[in-house]
N, C-alpha and C. Protein backbone atom coordinates (compact mmCIF):
# COMPACT_ATOMS: atom_id res chain seq x y z
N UNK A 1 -4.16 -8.75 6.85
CA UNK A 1 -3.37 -8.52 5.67
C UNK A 1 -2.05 -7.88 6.06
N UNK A 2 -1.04 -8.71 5.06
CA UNK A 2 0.35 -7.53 5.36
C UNK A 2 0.46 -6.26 4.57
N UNK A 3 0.87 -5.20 5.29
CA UNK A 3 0.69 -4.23 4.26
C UNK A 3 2.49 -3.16 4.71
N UNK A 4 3.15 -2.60 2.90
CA UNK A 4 4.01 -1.86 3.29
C UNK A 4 3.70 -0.86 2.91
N UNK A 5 3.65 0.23 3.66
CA UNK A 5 3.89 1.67 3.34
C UNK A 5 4.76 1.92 2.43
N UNK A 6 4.17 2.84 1.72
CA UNK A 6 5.54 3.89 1.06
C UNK A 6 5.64 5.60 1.87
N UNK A 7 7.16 5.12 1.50
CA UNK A 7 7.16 6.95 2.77
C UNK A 7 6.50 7.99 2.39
N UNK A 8 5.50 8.34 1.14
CA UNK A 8 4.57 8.71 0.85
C UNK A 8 3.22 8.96 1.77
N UNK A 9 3.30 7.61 2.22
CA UNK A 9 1.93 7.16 3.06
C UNK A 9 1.79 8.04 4.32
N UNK A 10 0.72 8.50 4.99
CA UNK A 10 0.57 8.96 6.09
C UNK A 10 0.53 8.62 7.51
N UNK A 11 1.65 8.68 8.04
CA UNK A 11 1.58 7.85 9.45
C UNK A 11 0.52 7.30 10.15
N UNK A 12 -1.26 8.09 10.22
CA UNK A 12 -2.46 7.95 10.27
C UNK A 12 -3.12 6.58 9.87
N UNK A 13 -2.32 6.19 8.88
CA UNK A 13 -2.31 5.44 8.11
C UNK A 13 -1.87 4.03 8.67
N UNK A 14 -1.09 4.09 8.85
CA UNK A 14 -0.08 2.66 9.10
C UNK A 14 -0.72 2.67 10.98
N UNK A 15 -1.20 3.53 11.57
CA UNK A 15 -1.51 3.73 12.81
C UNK A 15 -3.03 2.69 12.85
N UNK A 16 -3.71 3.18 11.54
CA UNK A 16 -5.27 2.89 11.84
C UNK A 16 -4.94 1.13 11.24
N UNK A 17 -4.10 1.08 10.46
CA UNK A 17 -4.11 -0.45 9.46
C UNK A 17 -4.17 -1.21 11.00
N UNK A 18 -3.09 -1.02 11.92
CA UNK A 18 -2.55 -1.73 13.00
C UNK A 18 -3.86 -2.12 13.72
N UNK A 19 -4.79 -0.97 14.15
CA UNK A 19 -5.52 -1.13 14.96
C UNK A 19 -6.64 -1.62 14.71
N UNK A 20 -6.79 -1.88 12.75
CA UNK A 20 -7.70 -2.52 12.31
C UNK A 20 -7.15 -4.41 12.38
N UNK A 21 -5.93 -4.33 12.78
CA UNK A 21 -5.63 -5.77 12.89
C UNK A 21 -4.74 -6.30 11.74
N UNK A 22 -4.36 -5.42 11.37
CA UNK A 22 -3.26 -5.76 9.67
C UNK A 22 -2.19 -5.28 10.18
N UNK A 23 -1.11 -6.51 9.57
CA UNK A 23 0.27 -6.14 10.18
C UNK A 23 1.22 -4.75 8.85
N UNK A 24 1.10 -3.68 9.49
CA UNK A 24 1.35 -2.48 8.39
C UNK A 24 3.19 -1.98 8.86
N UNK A 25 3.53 -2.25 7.91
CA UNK A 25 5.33 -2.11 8.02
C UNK A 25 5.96 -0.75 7.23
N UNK A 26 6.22 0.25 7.67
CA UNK A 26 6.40 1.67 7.17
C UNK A 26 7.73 1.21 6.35
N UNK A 27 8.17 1.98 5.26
CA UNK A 27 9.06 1.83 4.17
C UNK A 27 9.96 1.93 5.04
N UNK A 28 10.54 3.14 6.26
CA UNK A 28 11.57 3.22 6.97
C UNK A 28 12.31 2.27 7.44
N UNK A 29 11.50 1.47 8.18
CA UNK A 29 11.84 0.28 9.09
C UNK A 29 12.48 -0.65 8.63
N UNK A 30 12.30 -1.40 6.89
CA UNK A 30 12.90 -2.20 6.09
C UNK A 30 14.01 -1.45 5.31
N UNK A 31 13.82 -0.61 3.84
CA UNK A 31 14.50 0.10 3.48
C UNK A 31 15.05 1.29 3.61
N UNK A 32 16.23 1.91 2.63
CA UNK A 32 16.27 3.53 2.88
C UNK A 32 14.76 4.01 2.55
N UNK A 33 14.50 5.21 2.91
CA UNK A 33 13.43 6.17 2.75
C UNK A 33 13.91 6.34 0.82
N UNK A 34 15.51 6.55 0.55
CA UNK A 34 15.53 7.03 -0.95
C UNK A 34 15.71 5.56 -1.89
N UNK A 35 15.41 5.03 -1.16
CA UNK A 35 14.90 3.60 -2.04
C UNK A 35 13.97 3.16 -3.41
N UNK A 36 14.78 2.99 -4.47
CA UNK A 36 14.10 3.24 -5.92
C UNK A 36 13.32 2.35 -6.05
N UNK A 37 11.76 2.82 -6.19
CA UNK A 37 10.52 2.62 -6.27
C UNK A 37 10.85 1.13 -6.67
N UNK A 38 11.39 0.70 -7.89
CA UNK A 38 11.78 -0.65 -7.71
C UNK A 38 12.11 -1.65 -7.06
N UNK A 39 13.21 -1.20 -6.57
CA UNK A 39 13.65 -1.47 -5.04
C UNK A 39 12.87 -1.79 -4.09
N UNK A 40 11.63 -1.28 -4.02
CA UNK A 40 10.57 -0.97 -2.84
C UNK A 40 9.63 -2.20 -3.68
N UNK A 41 9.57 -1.86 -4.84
CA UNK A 41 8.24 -3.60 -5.82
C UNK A 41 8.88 -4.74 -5.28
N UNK A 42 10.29 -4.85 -5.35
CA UNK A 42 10.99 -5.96 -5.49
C UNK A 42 10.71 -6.51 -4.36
N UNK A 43 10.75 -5.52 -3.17
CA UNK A 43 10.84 -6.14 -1.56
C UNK A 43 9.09 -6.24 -1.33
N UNK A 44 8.29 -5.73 -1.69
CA UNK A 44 6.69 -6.07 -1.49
C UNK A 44 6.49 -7.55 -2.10
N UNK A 45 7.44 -7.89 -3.28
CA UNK A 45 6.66 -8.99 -4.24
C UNK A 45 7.65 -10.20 -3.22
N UNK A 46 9.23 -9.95 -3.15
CA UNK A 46 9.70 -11.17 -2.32
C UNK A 46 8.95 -11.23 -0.93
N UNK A 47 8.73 -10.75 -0.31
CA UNK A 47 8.07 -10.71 1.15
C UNK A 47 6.45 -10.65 0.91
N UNK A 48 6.04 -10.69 0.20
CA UNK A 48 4.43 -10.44 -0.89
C UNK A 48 3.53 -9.96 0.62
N UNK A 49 3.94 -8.58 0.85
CA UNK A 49 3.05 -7.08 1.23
C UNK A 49 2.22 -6.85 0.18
N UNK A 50 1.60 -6.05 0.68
CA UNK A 50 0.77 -5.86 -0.22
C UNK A 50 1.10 -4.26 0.34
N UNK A 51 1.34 -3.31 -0.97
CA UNK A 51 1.81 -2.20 -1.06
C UNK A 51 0.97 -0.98 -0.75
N UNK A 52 0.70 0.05 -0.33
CA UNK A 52 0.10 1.51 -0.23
C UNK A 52 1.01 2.33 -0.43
N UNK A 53 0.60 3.39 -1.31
CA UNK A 53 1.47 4.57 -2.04
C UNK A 53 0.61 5.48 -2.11
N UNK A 54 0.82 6.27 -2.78
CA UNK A 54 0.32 8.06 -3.17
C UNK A 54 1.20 7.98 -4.76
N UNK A 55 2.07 7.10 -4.42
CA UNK A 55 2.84 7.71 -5.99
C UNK A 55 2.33 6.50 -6.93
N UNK A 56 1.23 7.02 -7.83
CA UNK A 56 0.49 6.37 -8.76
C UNK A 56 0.80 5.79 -9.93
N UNK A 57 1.33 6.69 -10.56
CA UNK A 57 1.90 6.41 -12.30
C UNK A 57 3.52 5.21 -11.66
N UNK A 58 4.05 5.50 -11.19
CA UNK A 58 5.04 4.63 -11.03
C UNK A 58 4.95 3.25 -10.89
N UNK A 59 4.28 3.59 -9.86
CA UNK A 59 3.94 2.11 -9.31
C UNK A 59 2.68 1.24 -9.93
N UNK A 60 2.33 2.21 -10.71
CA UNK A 60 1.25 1.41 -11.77
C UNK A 60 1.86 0.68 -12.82
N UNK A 61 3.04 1.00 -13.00
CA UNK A 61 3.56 0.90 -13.88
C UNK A 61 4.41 -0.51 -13.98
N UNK A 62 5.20 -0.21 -12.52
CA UNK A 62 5.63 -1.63 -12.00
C UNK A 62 4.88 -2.75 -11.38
N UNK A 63 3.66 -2.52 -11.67
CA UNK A 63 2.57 -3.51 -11.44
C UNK A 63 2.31 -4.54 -12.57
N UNK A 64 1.61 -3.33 -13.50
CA UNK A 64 1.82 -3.97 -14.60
C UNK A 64 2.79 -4.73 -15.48
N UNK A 65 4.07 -4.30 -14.91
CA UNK A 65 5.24 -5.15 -15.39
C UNK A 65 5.35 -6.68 -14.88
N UNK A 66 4.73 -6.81 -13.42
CA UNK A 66 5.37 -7.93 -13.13
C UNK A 66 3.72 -8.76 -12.71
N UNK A 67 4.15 -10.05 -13.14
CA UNK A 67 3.02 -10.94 -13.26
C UNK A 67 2.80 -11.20 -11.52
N UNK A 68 1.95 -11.68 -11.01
CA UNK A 68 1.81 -12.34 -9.66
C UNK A 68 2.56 -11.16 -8.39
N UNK A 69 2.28 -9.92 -8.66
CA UNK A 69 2.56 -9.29 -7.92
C UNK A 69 1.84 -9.10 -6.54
N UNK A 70 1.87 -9.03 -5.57
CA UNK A 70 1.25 -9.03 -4.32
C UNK A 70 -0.20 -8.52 -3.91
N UNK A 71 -0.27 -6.88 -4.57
CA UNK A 71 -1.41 -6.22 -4.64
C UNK A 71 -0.58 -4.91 -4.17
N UNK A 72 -1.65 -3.68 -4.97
CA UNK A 72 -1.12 -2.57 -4.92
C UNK A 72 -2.38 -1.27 -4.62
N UNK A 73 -2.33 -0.89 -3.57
CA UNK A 73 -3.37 0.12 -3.33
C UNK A 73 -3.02 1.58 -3.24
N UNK A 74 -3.30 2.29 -4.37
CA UNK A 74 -3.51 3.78 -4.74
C UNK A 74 -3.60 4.59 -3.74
N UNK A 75 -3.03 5.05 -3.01
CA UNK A 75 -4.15 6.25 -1.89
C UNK A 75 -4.17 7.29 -2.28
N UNK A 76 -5.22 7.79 -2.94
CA UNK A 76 -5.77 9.08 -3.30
C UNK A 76 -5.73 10.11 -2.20
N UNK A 77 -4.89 11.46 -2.36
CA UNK A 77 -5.11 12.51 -1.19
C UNK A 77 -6.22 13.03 -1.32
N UNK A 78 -6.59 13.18 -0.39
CA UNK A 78 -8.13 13.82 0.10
C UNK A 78 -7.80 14.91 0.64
N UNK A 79 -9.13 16.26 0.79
CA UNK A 79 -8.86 17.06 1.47
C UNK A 79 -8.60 17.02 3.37
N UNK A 80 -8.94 15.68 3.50
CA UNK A 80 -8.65 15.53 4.99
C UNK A 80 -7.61 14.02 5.37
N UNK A 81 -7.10 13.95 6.07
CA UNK A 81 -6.51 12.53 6.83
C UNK A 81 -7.95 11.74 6.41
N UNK A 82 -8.31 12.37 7.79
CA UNK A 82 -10.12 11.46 8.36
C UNK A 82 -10.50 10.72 6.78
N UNK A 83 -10.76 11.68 5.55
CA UNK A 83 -11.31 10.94 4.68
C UNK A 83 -10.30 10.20 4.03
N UNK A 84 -8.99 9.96 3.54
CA UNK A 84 -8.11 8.90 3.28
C UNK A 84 -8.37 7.89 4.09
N UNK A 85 -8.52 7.81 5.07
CA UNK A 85 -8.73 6.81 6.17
C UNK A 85 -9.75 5.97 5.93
N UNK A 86 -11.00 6.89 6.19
CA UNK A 86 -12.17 6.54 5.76
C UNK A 86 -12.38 5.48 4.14
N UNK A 87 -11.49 5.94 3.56
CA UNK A 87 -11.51 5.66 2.09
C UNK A 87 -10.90 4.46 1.86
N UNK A 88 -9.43 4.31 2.81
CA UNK A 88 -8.64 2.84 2.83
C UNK A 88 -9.99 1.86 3.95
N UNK A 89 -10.11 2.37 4.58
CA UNK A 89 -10.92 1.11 5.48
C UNK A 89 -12.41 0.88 5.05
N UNK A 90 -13.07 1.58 3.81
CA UNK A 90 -13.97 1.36 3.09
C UNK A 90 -13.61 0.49 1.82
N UNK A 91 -12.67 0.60 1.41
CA UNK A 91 -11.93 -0.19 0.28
C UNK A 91 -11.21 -1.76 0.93
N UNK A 92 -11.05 -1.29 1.88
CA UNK A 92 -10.29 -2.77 3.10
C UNK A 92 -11.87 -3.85 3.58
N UNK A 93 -12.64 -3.33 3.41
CA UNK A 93 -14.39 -3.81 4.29
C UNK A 93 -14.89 -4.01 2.72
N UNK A 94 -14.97 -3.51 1.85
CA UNK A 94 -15.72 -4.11 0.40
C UNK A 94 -14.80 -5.13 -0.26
N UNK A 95 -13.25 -5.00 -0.16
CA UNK A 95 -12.74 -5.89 -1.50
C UNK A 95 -12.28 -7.05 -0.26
N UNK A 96 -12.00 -7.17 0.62
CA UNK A 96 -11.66 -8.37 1.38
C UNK A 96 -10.39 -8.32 1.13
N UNK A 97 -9.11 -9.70 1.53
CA UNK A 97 -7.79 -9.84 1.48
C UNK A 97 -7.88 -10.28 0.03
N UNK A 98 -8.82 -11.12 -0.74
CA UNK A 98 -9.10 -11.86 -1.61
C UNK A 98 -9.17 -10.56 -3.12
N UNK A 99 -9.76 -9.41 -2.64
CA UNK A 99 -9.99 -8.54 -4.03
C UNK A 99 -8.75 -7.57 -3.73
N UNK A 100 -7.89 -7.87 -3.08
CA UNK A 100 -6.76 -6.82 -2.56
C UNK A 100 -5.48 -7.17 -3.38
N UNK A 101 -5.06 -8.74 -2.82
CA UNK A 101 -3.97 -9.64 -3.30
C UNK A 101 -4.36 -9.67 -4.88
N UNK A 102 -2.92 -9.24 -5.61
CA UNK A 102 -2.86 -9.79 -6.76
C UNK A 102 -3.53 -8.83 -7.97
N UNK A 103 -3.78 -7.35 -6.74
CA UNK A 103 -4.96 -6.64 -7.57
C UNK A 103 -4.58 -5.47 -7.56
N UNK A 104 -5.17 -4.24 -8.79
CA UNK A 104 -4.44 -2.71 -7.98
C UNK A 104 -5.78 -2.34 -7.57
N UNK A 105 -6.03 -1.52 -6.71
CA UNK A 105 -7.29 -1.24 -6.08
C UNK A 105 -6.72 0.79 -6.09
N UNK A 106 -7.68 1.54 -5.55
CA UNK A 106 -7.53 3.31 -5.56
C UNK A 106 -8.57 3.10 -4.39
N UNK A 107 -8.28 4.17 -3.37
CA UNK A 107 -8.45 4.07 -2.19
C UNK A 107 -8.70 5.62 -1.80
């Protein structure tokens, strides 16, 4: 799966996607870091990433706005890395590329 970070996301993160075999592209590398959350939908849905955030209400928001959007995964902070981790690659192993794309998922 392709996946973009939001600079939200935890480097841990985009480290473990890689080594699980998903090509994971940090917000830095494409856009500014102060890149309006829009800005950031627009470039997931033309390039169709499939998105990871922390910032929830927003991007729920611009989900719901736009039809055929890529897929959008929630990352809930945990009291540890280890369990965010745990939590995306338990959510990555139950919903497949198939319950991911096109879907918002919480992680």
């Amino acid at each position: 799966m392709k996946f973009l970070l939001d600079h939200d996301v935890p480097g841990e993160i985009a480290h473990l996607s890689r080594h699980w075999g998903h090509e994971a592209i940090v917000l830095r590398d494409v856009l500014e870091v102060t890149a309006p959350d829009e800005e950031v939908f627009a470039h997931v849905c033309k390039h169709r990433f499939n998105i990871i955030t922390c910032n929830r209400n927003h991007f729920l928001a611009l989900a719901g706005e736009t039809m055929g959007h890529p897929g959008l995964i929630i990352l809930i902070r945990r009291r540890t890395r280890q369990m965010e981790c745990a939590r995306l690659r338990a959510l990555l192993l139950r919903a497949g590329e198939t319950g991911i794309s096109g879907n918002i998922n919480f992680a």
